[in-house]
Protein backbone atom coordinates (compact mmCIF):
# COMPACT_ATOMS: atom_id res chain seq x y z
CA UNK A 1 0.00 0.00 0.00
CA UNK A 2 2.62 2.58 1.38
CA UNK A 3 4.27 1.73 -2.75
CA UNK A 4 1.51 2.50 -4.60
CA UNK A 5 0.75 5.85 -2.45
CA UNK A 6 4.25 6.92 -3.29
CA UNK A 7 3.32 6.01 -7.47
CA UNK A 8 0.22 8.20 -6.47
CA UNK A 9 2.01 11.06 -5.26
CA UNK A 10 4.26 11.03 -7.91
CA UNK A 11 1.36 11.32 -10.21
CA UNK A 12 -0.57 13.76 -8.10
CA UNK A 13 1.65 16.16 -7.15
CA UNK A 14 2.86 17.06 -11.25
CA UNK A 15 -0.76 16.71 -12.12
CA UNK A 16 -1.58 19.41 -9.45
CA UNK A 17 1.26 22.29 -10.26
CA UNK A 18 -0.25 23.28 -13.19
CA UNK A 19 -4.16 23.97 -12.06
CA UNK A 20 -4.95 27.33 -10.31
CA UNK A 21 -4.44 27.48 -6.54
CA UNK A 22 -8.40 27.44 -5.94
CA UNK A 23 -8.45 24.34 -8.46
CA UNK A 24 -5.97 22.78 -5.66
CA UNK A 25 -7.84 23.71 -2.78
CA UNK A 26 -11.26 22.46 -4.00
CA UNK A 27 -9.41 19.20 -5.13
CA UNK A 28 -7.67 19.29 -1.83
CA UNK A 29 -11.17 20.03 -0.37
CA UNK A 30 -13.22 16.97 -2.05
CA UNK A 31 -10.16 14.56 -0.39
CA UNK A 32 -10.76 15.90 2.65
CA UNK A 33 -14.39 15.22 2.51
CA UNK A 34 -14.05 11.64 0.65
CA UNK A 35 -11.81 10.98 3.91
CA UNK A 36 -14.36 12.51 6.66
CA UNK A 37 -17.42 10.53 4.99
CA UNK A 38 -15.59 7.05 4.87
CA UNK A 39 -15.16 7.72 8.21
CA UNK A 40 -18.85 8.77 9.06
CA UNK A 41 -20.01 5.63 6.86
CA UNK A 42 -18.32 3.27 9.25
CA UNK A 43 -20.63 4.01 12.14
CA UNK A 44 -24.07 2.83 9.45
CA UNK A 45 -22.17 -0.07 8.37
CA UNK A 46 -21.21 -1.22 11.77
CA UNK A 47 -24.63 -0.95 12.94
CA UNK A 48 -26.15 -2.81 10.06
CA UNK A 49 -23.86 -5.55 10.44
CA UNK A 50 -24.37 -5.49 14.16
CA UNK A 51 -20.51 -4.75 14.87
CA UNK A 52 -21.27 -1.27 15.91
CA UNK A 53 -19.39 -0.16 19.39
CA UNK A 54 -19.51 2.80 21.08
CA UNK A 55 -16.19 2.49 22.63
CA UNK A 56 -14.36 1.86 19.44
CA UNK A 57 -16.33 3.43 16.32
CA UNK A 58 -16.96 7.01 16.99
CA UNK A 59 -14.42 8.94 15.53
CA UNK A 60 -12.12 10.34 18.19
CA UNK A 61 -8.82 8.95 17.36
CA UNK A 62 -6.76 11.25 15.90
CA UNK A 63 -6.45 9.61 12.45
CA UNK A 64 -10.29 9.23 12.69
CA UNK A 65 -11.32 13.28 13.49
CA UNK A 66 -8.25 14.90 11.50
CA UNK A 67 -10.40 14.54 8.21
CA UNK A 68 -13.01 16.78 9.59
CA UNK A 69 -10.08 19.30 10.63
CA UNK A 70 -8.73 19.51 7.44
CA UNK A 71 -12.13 20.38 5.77
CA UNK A 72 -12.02 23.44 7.72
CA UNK A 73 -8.57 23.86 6.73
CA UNK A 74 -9.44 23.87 2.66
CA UNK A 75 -12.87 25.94 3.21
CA UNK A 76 -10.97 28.57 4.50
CA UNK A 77 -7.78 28.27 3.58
CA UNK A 78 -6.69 28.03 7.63
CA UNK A 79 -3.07 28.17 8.00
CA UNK A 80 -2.81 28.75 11.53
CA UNK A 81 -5.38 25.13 12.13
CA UNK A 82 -2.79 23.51 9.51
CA UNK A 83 0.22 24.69 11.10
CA UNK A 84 -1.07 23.42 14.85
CA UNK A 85 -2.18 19.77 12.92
CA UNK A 86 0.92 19.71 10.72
CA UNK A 87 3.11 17.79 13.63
CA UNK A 88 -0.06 15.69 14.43
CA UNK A 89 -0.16 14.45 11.14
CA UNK A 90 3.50 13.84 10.93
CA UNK A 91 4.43 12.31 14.09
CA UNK A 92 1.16 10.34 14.45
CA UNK A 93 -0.31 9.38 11.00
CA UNK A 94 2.79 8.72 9.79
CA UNK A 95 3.59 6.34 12.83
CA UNK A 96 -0.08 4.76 12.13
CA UNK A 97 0.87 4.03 8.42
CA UNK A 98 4.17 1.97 9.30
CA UNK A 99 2.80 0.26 12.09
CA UNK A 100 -0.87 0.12 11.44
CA UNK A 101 -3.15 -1.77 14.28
CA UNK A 102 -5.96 -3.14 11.64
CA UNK A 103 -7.94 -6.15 12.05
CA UNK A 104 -9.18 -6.74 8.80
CA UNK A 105 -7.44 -7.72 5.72
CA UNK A 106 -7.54 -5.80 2.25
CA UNK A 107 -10.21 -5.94 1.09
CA UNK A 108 -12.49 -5.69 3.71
CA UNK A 109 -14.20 -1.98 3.93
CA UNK A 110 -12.18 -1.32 7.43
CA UNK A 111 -9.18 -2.06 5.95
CA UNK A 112 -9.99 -0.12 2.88
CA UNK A 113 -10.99 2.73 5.22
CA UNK A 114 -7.99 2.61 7.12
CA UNK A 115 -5.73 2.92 4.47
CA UNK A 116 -7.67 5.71 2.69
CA UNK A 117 -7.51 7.22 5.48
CA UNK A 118 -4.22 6.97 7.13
CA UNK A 119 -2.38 7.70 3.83
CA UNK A 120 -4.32 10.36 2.36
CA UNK A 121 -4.33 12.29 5.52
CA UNK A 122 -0.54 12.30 5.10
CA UNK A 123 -0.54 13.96 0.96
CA UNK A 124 -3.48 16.30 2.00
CA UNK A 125 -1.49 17.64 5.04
CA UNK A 126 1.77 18.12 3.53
CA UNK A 127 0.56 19.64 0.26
CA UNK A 128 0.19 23.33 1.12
CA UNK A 129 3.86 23.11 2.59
CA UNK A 130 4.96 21.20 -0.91
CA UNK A 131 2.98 23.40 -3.36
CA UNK A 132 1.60 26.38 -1.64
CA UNK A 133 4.67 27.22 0.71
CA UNK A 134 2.99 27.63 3.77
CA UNK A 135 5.63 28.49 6.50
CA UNK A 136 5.83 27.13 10.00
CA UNK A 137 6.82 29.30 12.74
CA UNK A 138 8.59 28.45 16.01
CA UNK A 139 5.21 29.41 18.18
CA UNK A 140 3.32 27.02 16.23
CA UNK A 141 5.44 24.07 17.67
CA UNK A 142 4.01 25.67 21.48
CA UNK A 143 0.27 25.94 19.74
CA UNK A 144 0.16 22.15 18.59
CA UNK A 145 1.14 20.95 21.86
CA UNK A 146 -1.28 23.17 24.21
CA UNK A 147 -3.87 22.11 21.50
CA UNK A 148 -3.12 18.18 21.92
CA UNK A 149 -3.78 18.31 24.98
CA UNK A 150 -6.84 20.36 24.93
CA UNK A 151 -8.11 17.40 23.21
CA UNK A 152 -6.64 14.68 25.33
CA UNK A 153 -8.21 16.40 28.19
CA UNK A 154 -11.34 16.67 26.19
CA UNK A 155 -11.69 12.84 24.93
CA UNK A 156 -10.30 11.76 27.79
CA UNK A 157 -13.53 12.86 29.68
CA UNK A 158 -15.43 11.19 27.30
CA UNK A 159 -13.40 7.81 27.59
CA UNK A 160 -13.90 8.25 31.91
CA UNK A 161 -18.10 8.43 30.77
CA UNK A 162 -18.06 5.64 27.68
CA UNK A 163 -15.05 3.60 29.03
CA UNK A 164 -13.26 3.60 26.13
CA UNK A 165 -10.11 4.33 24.95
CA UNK A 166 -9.76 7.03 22.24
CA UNK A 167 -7.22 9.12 21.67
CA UNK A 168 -5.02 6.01 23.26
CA UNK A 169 -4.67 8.28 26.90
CA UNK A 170 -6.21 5.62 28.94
CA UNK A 171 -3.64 3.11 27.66
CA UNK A 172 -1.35 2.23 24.53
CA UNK A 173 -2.97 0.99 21.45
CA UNK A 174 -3.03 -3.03 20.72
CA UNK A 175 -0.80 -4.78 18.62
CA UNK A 176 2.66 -3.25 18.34
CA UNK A 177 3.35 -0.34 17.52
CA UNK A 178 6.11 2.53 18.40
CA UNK A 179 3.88 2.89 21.75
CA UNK A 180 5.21 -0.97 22.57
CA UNK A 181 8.79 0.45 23.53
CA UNK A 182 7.28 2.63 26.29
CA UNK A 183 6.74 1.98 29.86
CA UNK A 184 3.07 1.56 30.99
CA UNK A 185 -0.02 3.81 31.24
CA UNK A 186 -0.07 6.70 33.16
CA UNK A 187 4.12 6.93 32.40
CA UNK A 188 3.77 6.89 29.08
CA UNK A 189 1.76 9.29 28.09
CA UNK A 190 4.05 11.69 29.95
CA UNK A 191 7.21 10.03 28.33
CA UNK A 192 5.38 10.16 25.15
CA UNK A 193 4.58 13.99 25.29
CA UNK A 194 8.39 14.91 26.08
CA UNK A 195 8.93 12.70 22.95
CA UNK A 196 6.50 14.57 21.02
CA UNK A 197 7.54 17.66 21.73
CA UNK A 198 11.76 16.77 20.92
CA UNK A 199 10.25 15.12 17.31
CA UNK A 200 8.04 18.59 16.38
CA UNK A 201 10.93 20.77 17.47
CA UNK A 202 12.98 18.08 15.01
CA UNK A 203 10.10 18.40 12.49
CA UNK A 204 10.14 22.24 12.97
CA UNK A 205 14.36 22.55 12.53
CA UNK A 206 14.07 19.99 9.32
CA UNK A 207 11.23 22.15 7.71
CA UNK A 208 13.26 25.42 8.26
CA UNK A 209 16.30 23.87 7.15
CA UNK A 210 14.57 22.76 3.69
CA UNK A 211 12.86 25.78 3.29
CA UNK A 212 15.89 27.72 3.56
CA UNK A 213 17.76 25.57 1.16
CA UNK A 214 15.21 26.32 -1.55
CA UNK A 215 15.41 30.14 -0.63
CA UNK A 216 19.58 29.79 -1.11
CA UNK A 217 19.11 28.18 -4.65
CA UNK A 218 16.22 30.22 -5.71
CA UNK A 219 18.65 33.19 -5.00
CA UNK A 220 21.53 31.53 -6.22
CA UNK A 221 19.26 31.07 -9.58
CA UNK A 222 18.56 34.49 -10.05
CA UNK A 223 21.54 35.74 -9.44
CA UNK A 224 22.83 32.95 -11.79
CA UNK A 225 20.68 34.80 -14.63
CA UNK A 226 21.03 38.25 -13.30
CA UNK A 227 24.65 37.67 -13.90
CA UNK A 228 24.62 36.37 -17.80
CA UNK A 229 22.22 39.09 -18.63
CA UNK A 230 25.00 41.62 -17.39
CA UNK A 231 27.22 39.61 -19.11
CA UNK A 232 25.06 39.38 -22.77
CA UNK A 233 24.36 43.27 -22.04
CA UNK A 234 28.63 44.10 -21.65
């Protein structure tokens, strides 16, 4: 799967740079919403084939409500919401696509969903930073994490009421994933915020350092051609 999404990409991505920026966004847009409703559909389909669980379907795991965030994101163009999701998507969804925790086998509609999902989140995320140059800043590092754990707090309340465990902060996920190599519940969730907050500052200085690169050679280009026009001129 993670193969052909990088064939897709490659194909995407060209197809893209040539369309109008508000061609990309409604484009961007529909993704966003093909990703929110195949996430909506699961809760009709679990019902009708009596799977349906409150503890497990509705979605409050971050790969599951992200969708919805970035449909706010396209309809108005919301840099400052992208900016504060950016390291979500990067740390977490990125983690979820190399160790996904799936029960179901292609081609089942979970698994289906889960890869839509998981993957697409990732391309839809990173695009404006690819294509539309949308900077980070430094305070947007502070931003995610107060925000994270606005939500944590938030769906943790609703885990205390329902039981559950969305969001993953009454306990790590099943199967194994990164979450495996940490100490137990309540630890881990403070050793994985410290971790969280090293790997956005990491994500932060890596950004920065590309986006200054491509400032340097953009420069070094024009001055490149500033140069042999002086020179056809003399």
């Amino acid at each position: 799967m993670l193969a052909l999404f990088v064939f897709f990409c490659a194909w995407f991505i060209p197809f893209m740079k040539g369309r109008s920026p508000e061609y990309q966004r409604k484009v961007l847009l529909a993704i966003a919403l093909l990703i929110s409703s195949s996430q909506l559909m699961k809760i009709p389909l679990n019902i009708y084939t009596g799977t349906f669980d409150v503890t497990h379907d509705i979605p409050l795991h971050m790969c599951n409500f992200l969708p919805f965030v970035l449909v706010w994101v396209y309809l108005k163009s919301d840099r400052n919401t992208w900016a504060i999701i950016f390291f979500w998507v990067v740390l977490g969804v990125s983690q979820a696509n190399f160790t996904p925790s799936i029960e179901y086998s292609l081609f089942h509609y979970d698994a289906i969903r889960y890869w839509l999902v998981h993957l697409l989140l990732v391309l839809v995320a990173l695009y404006p930073a690819i294509e539309w140059k949308w900077e980070l800043e430094i305070r947007d590092v502070g931003r995610s994490v107060i925000a994270l754990n606005m939500v944590a707090l938030f769906i943790g309340g609703i885990n205390l009421l329902l039981s559950s465990n969305y969001l993953y902060v009454m306990g790590k996920p099943p199967g194994t994933t990164f979450f495996s190599l940490l100490p137990e519940w309540p630890t881990y969730l403070i050793l994985l915020e410290l971790i969280f907050v090293v790997w956005a500052l990491m994500v932060y200085g890596i950004f920065r350092w590309i986006k200054r690169g491509g400032k340097a050679s953009a420069i070094s280009t024009q001055s490149e051609v500033a140069k042999t026009n002086m020179d056809g001129k003399i």
